[in-house]
C-alpha atoms as a PDB file:
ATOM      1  CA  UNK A   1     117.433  76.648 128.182  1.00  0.00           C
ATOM      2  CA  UNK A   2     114.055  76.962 128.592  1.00  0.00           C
ATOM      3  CA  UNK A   3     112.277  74.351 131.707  1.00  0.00           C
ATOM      4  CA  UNK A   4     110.138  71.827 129.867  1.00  0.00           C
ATOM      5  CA  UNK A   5     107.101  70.687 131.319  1.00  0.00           C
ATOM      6  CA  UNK A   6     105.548  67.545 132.347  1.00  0.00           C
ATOM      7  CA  UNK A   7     103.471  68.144 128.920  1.00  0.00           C
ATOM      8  CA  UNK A   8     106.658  68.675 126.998  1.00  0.00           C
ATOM      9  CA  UNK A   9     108.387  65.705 128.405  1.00  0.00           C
ATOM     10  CA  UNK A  10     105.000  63.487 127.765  1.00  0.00           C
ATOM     11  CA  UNK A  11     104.854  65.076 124.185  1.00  0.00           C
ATOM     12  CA  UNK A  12     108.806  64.154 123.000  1.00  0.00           C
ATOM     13  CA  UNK A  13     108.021  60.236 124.425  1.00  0.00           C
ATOM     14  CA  UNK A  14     105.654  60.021 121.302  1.00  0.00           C
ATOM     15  CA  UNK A  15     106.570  57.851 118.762  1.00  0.00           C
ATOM     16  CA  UNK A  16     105.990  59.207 115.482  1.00  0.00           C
ATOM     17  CA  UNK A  17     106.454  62.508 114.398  1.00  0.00           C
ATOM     18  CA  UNK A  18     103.721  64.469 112.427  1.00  0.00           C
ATOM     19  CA  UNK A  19     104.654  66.010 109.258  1.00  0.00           C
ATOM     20  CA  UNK A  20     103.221  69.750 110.995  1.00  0.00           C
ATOM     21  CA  UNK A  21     105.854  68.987 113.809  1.00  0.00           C
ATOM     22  CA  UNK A  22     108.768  68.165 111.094  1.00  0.00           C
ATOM     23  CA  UNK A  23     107.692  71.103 109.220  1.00  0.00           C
ATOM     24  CA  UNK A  24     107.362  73.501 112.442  1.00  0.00           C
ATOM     25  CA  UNK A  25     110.756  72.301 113.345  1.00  0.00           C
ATOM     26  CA  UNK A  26     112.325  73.010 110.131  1.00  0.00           C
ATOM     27  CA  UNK A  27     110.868  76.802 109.748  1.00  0.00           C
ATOM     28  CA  UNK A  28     111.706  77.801 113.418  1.00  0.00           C
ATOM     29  CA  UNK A  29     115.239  76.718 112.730  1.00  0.00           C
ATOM     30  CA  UNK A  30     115.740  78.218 109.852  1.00  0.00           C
ATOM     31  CA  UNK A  31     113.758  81.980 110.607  1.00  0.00           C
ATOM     32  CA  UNK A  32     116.722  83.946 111.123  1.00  0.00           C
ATOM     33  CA  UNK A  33     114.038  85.911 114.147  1.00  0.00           C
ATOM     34  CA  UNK A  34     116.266  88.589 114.781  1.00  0.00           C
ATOM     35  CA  UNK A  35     116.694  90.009 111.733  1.00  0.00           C
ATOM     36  CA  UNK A  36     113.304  89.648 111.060  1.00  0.00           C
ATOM     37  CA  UNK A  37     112.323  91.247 114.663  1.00  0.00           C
ATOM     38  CA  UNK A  38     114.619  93.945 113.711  1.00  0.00           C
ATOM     39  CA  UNK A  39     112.927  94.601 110.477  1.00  0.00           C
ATOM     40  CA  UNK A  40     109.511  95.109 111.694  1.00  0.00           C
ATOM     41  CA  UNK A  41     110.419  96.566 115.086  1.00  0.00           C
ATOM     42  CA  UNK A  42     110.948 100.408 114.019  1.00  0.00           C
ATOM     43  CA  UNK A  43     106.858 100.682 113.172  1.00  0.00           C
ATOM     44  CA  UNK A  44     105.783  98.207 115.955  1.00  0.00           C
ATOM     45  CA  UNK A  45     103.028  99.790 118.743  1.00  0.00           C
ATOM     46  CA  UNK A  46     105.262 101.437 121.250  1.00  0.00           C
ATOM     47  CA  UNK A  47     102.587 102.202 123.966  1.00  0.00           C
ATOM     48  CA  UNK A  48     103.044 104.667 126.468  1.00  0.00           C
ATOM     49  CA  UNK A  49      99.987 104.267 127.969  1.00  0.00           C
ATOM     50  CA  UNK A  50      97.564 101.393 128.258  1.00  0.00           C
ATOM     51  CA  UNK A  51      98.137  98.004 127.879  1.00  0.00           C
ATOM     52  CA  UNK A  52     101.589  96.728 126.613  1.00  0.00           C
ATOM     53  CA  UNK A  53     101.933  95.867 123.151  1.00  0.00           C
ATOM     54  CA  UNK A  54     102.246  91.809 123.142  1.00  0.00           C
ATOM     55  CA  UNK A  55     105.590  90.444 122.154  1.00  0.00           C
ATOM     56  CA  UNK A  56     106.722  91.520 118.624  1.00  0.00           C
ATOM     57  CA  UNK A  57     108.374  87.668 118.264  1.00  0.00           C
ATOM     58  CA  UNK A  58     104.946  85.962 119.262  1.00  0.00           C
ATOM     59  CA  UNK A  59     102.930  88.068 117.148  1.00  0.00           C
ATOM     60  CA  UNK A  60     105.615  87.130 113.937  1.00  0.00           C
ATOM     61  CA  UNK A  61     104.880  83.559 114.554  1.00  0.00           C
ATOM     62  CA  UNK A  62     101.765  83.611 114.798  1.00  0.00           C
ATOM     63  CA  UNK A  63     101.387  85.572 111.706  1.00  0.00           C
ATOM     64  CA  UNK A  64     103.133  83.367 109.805  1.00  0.00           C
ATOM     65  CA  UNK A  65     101.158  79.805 111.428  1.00  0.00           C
ATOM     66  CA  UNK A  66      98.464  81.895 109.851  1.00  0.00           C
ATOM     67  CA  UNK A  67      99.368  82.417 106.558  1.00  0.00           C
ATOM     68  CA  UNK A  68     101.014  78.691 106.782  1.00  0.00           C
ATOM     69  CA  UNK A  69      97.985  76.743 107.900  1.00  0.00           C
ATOM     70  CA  UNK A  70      95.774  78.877 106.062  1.00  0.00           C
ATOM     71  CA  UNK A  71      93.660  79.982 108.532  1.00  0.00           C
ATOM     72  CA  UNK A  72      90.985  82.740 110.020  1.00  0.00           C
ATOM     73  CA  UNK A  73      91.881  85.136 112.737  1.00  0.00           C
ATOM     74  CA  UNK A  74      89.704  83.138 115.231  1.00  0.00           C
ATOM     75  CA  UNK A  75      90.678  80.117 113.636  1.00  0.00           C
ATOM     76  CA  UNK A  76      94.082  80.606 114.049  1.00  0.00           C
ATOM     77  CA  UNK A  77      93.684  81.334 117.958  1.00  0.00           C
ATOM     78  CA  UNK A  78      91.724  78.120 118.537  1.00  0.00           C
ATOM     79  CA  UNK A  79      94.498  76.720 116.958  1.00  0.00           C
ATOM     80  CA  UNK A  80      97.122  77.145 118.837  1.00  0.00           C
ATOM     81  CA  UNK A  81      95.237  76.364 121.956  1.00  0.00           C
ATOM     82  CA  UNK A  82      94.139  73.139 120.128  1.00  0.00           C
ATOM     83  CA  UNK A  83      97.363  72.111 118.790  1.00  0.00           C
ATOM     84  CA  UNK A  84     100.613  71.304 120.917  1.00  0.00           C
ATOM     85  CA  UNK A  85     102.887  71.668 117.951  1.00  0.00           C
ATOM     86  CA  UNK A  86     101.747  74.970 117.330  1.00  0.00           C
ATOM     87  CA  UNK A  87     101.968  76.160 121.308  1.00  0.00           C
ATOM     88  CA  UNK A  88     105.394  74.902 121.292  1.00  0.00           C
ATOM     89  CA  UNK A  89     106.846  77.085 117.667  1.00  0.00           C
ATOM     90  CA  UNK A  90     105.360  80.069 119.269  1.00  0.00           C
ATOM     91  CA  UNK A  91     106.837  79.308 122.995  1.00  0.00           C
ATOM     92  CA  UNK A  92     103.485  79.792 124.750  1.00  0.00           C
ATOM     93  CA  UNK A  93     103.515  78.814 128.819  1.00  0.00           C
ATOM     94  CA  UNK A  94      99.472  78.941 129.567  1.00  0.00           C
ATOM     95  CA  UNK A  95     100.875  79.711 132.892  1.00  0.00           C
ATOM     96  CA  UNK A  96     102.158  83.256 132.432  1.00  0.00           C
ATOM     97  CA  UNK A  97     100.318  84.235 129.429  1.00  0.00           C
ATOM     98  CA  UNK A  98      97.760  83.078 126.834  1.00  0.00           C
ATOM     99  CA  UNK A  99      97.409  82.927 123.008  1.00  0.00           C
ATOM    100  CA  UNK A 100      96.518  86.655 121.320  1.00  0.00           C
ATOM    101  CA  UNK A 101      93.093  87.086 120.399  1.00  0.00           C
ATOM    102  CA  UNK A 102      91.938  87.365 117.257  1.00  0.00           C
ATOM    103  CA  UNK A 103      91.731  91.224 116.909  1.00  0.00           C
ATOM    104  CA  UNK A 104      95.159  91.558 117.988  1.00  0.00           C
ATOM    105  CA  UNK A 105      96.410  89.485 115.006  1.00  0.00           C
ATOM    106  CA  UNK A 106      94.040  91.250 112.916  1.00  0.00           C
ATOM    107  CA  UNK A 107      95.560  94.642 113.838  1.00  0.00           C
ATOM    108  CA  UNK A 108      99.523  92.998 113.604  1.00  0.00           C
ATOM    109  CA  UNK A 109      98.583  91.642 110.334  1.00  0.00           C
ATOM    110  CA  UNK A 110      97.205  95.389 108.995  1.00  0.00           C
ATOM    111  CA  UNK A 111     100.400  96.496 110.321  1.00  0.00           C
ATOM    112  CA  UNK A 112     102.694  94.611 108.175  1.00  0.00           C
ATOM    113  CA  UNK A 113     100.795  95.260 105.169  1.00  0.00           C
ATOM    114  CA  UNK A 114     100.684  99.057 105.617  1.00  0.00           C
ATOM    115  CA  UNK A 115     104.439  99.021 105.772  1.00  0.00           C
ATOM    116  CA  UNK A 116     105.254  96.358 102.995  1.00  0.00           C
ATOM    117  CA  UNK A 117     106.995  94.046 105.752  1.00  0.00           C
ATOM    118  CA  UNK A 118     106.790  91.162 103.162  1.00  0.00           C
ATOM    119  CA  UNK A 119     108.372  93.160 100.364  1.00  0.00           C
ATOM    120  CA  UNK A 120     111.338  94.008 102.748  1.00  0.00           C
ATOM    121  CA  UNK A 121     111.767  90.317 103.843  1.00  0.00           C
ATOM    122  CA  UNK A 122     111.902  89.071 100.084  1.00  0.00           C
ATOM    123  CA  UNK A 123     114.159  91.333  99.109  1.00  0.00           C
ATOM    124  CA  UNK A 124     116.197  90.804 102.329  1.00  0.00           C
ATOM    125  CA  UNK A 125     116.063  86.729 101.982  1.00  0.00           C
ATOM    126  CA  UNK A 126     117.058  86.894  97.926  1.00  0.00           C
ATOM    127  CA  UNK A 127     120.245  89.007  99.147  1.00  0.00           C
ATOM    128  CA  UNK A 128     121.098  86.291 101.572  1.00  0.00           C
ATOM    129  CA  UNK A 129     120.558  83.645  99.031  1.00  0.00           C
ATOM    130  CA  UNK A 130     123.008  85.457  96.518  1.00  0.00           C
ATOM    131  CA  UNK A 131     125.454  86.297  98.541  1.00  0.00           C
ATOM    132  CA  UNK A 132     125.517  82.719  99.987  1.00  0.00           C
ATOM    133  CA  UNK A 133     125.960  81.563  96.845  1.00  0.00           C
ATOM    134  CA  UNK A 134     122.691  79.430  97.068  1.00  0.00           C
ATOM    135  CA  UNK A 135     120.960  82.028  93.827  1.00  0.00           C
ATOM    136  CA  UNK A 136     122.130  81.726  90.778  1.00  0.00           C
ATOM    137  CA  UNK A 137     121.962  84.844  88.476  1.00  0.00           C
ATOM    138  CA  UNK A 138     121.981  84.724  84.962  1.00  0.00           C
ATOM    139  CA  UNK A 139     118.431  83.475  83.719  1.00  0.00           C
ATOM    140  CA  UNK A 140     114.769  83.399  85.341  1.00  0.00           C
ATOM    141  CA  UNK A 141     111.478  81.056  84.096  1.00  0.00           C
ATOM    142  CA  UNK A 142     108.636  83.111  84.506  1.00  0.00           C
ATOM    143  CA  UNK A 143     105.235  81.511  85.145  1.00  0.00           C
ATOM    144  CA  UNK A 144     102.117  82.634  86.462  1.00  0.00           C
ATOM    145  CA  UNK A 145      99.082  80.858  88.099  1.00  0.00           C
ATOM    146  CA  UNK A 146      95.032  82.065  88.652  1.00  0.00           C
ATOM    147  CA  UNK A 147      94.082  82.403  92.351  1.00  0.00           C
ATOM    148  CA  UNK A 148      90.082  82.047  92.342  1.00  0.00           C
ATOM    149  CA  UNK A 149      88.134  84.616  94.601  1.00  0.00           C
ATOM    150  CA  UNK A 150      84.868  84.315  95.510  1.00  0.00           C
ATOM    151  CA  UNK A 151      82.345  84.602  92.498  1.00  0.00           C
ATOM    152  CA  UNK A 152      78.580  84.939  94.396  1.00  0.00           C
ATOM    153  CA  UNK A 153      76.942  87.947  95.222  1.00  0.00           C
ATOM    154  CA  UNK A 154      75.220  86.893  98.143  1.00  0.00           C
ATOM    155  CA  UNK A 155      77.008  89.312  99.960  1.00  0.00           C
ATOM    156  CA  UNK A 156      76.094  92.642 101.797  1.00  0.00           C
ATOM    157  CA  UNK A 157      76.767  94.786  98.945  1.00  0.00           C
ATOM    158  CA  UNK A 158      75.597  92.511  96.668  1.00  0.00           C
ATOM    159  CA  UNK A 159      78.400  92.727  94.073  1.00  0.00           C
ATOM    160  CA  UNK A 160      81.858  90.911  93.224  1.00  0.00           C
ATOM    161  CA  UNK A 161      84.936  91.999  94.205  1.00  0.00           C
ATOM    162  CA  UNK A 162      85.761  95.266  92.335  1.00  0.00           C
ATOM    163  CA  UNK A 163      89.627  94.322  91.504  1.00  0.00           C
ATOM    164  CA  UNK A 164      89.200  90.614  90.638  1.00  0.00           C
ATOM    165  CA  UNK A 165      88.317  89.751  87.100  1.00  0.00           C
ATOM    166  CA  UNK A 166      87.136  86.596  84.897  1.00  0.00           C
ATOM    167  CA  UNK A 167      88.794  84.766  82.181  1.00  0.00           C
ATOM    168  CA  UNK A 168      88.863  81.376  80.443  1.00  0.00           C
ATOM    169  CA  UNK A 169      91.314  79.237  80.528  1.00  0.00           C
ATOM    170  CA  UNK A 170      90.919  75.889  78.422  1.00  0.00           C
ATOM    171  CA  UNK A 171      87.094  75.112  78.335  1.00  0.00           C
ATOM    172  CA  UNK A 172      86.200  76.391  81.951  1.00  0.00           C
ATOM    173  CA  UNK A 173      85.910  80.220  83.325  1.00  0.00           C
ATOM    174  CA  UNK A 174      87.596  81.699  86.372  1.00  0.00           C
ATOM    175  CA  UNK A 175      87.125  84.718  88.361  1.00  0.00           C
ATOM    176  CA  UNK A 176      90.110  85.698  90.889  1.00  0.00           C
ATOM    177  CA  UNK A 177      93.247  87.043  90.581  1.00  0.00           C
ATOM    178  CA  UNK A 178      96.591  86.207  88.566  1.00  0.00           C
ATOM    179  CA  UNK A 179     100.181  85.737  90.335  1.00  0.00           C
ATOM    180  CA  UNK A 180     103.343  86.169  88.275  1.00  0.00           C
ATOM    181  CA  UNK A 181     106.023  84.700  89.382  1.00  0.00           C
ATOM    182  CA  UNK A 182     110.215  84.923  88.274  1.00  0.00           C
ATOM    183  CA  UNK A 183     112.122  81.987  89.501  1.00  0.00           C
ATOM    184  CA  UNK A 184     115.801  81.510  89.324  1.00  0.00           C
ATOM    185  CA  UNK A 185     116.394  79.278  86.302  1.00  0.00           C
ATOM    186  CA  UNK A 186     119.180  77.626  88.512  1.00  0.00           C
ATOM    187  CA  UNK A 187     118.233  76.901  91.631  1.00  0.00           C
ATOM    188  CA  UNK A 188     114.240  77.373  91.462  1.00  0.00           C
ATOM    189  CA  UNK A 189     113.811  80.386  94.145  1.00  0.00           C
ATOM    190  CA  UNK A 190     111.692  82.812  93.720  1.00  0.00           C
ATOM    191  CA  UNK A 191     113.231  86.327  93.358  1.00  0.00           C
ATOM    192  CA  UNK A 192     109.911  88.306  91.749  1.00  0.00           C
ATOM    193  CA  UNK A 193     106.601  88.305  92.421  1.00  0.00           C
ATOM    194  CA  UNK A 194     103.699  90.075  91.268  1.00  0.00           C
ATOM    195  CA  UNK A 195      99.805  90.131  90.819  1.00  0.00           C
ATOM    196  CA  UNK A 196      97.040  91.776  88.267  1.00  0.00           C
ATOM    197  CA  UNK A 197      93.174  90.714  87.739  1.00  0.00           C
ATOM    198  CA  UNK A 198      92.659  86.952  86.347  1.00  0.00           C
ATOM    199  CA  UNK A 199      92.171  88.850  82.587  1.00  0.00           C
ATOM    200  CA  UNK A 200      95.755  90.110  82.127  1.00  0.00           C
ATOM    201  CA  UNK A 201      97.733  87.941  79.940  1.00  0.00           C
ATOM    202  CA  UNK A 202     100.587  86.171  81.367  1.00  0.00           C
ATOM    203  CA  UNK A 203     102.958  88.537  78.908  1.00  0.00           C
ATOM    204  CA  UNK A 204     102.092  91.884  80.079  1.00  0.00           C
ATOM    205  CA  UNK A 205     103.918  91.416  83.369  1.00  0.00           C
ATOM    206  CA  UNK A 206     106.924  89.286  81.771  1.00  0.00           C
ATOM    207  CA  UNK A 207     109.389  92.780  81.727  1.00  0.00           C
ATOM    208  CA  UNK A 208     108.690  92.824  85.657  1.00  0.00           C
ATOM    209  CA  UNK A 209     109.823  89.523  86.672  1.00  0.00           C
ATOM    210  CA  UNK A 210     112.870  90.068  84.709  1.00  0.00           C
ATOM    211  CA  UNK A 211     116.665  90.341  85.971  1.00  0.00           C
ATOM    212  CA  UNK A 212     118.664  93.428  84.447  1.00  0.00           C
ATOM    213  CA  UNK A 213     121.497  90.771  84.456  1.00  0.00           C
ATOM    214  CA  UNK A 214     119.543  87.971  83.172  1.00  0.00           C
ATOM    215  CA  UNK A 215     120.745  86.335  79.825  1.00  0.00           C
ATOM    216  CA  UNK A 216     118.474  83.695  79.077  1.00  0.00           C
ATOM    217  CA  UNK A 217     114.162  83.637  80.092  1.00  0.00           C
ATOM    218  CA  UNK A 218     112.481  80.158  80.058  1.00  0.00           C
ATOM    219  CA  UNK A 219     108.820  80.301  80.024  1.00  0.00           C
ATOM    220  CA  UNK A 220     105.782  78.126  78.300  1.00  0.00           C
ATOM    221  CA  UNK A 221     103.816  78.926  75.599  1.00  0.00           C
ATOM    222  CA  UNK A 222     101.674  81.977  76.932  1.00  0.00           C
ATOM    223  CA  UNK A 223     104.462  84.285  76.654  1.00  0.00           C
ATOM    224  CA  UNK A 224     105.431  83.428  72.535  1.00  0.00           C
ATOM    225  CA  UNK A 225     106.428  86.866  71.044  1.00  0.00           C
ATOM    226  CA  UNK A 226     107.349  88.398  74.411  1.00  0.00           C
ATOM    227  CA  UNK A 227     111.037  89.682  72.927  1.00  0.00           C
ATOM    228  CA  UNK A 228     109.089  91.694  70.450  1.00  0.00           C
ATOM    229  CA  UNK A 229     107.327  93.667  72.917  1.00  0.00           C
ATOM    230  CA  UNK A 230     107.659  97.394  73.644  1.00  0.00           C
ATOM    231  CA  UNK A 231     108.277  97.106  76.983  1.00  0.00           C
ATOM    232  CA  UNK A 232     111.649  94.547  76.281  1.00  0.00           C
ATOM    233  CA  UNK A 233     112.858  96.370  73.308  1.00  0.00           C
ATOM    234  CA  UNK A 234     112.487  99.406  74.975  1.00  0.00           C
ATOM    235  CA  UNK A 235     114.496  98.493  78.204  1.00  0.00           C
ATOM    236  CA  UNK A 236     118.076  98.379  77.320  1.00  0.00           C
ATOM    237  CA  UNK A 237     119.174  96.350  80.286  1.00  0.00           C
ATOM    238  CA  UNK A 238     117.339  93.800  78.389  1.00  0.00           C
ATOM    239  CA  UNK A 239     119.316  93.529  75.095  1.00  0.00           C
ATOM    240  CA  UNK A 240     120.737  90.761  73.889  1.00  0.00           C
ATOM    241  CA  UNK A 241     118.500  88.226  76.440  1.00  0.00           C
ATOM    242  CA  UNK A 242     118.123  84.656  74.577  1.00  0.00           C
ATOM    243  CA  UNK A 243     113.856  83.667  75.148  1.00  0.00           C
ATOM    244  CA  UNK A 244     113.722  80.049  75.098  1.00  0.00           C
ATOM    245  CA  UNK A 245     109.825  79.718  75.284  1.00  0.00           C
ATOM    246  CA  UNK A 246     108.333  76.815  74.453  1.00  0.00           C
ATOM    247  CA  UNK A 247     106.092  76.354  71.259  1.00  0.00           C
ATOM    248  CA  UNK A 248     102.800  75.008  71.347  1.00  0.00           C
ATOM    249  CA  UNK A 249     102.679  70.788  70.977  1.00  0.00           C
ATOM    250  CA  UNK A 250     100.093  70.960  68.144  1.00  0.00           C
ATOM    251  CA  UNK A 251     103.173  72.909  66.420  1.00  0.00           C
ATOM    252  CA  UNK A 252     105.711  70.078  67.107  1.00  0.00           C
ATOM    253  CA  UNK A 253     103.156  67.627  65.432  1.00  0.00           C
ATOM    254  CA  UNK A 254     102.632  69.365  62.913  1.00  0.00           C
ATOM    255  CA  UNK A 255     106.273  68.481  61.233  1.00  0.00           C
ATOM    256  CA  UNK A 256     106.876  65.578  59.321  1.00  0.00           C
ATOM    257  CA  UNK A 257     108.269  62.539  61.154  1.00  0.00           C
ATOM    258  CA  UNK A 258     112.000  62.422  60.670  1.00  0.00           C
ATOM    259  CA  UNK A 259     115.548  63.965  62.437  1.00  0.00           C
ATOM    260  CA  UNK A 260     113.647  67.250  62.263  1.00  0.00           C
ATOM    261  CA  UNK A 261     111.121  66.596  64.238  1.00  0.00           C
ATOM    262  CA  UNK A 262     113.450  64.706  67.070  1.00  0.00           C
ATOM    263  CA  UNK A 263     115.328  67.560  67.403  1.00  0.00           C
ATOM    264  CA  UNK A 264     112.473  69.923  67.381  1.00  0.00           C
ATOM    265  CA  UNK A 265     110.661  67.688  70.365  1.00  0.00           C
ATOM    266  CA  UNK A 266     114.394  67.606  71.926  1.00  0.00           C
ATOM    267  CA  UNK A 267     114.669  71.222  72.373  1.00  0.00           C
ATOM    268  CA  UNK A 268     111.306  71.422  73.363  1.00  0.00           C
ATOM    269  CA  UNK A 269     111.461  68.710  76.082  1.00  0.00           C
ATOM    270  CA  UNK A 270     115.007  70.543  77.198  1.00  0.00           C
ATOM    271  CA  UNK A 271     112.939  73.783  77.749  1.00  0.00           C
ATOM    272  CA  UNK A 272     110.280  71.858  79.720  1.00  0.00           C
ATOM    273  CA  UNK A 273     112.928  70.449  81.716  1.00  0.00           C
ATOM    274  CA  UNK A 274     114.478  73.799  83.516  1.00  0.00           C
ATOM    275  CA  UNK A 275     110.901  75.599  83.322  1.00  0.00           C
ATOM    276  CA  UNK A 276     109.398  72.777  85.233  1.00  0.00           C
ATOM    277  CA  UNK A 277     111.505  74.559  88.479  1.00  0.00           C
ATOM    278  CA  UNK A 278     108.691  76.537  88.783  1.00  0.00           C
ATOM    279  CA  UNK A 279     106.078  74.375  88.933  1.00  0.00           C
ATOM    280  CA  UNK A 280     107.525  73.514  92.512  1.00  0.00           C
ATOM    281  CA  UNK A 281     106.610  77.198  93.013  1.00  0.00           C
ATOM    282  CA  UNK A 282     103.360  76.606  92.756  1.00  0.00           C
ATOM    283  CA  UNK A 283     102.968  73.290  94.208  1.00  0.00           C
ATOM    284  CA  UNK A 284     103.902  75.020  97.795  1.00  0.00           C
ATOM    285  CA  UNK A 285     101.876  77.968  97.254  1.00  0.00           C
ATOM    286  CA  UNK A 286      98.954  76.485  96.569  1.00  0.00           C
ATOM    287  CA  UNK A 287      99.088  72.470  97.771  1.00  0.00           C
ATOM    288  CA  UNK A 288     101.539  73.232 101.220  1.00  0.00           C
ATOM    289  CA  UNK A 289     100.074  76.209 102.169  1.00  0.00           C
ATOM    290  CA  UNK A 290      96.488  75.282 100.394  1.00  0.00           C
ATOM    291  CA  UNK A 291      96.208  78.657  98.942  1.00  0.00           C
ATOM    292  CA  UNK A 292      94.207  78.164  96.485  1.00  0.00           C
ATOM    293  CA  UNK A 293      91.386  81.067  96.722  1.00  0.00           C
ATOM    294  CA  UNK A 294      91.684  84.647  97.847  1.00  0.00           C
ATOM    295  CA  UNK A 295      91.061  85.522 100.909  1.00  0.00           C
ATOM    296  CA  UNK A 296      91.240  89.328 101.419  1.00  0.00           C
ATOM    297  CA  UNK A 297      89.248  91.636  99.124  1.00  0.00           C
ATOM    298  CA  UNK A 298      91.587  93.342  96.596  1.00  0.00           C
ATOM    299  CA  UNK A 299      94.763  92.326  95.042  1.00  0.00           C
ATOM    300  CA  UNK A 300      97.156  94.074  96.650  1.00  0.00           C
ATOM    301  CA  UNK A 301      96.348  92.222 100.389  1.00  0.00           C
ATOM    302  CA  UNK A 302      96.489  89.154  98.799  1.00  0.00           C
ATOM    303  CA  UNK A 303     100.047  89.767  97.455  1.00  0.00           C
ATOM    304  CA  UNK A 304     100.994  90.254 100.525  1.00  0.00           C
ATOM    305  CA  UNK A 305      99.976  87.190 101.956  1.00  0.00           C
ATOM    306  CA  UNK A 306     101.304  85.269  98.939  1.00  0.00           C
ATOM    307  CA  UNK A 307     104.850  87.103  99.126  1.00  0.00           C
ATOM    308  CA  UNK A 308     105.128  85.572 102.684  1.00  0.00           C
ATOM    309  CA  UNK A 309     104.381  82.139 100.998  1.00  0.00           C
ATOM    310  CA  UNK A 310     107.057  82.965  98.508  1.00  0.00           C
ATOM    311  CA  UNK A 311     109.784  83.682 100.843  1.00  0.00           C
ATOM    312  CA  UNK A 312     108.363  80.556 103.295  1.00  0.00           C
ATOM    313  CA  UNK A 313     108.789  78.387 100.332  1.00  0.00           C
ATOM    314  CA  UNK A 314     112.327  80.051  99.961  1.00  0.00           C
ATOM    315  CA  UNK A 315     113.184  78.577 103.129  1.00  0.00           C
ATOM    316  CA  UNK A 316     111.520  75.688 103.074  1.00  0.00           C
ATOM    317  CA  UNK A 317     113.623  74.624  99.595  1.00  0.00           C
ATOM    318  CA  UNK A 318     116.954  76.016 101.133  1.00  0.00           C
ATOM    319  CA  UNK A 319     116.474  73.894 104.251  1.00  0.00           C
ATOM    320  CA  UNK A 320     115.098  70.611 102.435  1.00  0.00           C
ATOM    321  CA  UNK A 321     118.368  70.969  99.936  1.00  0.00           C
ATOM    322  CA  UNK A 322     120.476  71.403 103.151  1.00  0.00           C
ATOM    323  CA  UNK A 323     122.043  74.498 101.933  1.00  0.00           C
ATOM    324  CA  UNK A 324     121.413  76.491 104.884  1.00  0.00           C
ATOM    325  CA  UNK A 325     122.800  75.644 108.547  1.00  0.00           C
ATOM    326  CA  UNK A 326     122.737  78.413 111.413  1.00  0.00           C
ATOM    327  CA  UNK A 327     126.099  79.188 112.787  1.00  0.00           C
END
């Protein structure tokens, strides 16, 4: 066990606990680090020369404080020297060593992306999940959700991002980027994710968030006439899938009161009731973690910062539900 200092000691005395220490708590228990370590660890720097890589562990956490909290590079380092809680998740002494600069996170952070760490750390979470028994298999609510990117061109090259797109949605315009997610109709964890400009419709990336094992697909509105599309009737993992997707209200309305109708605003308000699992999707994504505008240029970067929100908020429902407890 680790010495605690007179800081720690003065620090546990304190009498309420912040919800960023409850939340710190939570995530370093439930990291499993050494599988993650050992994922990332065959393209770490291996210097032979020079100055020692910093530890692969340290660098991890703060990666993912960053993508957490939100934060810039520099941001992020002032930070951690600014905030106890955050010292303490990534086991800083000031005495032997000090916080990695910003650069250094910078260069971790390219790292990851050029080898698709967060792809390999969904994929490796969802198999724990399912073979825990905590993923159910058998349907998926798809959903998606508009990131915004920056729209001025007061910038050096005087132009928008290239990859992001605008598109209305209800009475008001936005330019950014579209997520689309699949969540597990049972248990609400996300098990596909994926992203295209803001213009895409919501139905051209429903085959991709789809289960071959999947029976049933919830989703809303956007995605009425998806089972007559090319790409699902072509696929024949997908035959025989049941789309509950919800009509539009003004359709509802439109019948005339009586049992009909009941039952037609029954079914309706039993769809509305499993879709709504992914709403709690988005409410981490973008009210947790406050993601709520891009910050990398291009899609793909961003997708990688939102798949490590995805598999945070994976975590962060299986430890809340109490499903999983380290051995």
């Amino acid at each position: 066990m680790k010495q605690q200092t007179f800081t720690d000691i003065e620090y546990a005395n304190r009498r309420h606990q912040t919800r960023r220490d409850e939340f710190l708590e939570i995530m370093d228990e439930i990291i499993p680090w050494e599988e993650w370590v050992a994922f990332v660890k065959p393209y770490y720097f291996n210097n032979k020369v020079g100055r020692p890589a910093r530890g692969l562990e340290t660098m991890l956490r703060m990666f993912l404080l960053q993508a957490w909290f939100n934060l810039s590079d520099e941001g992020m380092e002032d930070a951690i020297y600014d905030s106890y809680a955050m010292r303490k998740f990534m086991g800083l002494d000031f005495t032997q060593e000090q916080v990695p600069d910003a650069t250094t996170l910078c260069k971790f952070r390219k790292l990851l992306y050029e080898n698709h760490a967060a792809e390999t750390l969904l994929n490796a979470i969802t198999r724990f999940l399912e073979g825990h028994g905590h993923m159910m298999r058998g349907g998926t609510i798809i959903d998606a959700t508009i990131i915004e990117a920056p729209s001025s061109t007061k910038n050096a090259n005087k132009s928008r991002d290239p990859e992001m797109h605008q598109t209305k949605k209800g009475n008001q315009y936005h330019f950014g980027m579209k997520i689309h997610i699949g969540v597990d109709a049972g248990t609400g964890y996300i098990h596909t994710v994926t992203a295209t400009a803001a213009n895409e419709h919501d139905i051209t990336e429903a085959h991709n968030l789809i289960r071959e094992d999947d029976e049933v697909v919830y989703g809303d509105a956007g995605y009425m006439g998806v089972e007559k599309r090319s790409d699902i009737l072509d696929e024949p993992a997908f035959e025989g899938i049941e789309f509950r997707i919800n009509k539009r209200p003004g359709k509802t309305k439109q019948l005339p009161e009586g049992y009909a109708r009941a039952f037609e605003e029954y079914l309706e308000y039993r769809k509305s009731a499993v879709r709504s699992k992914v709403e709690h999707v988005f409410l981490f994504i973008k009210r947790r973690f406050g993601y709520k505008k891009t910050v990398y240029k291009g899609i793909s970067k961003n997708l990688h910062r939102v798949l490590i929100l995805c598999i945070s908020a994976n975590l962060l429902m299986c430890a809340k539900s109490g499903g999983w407890r380290p051995e």
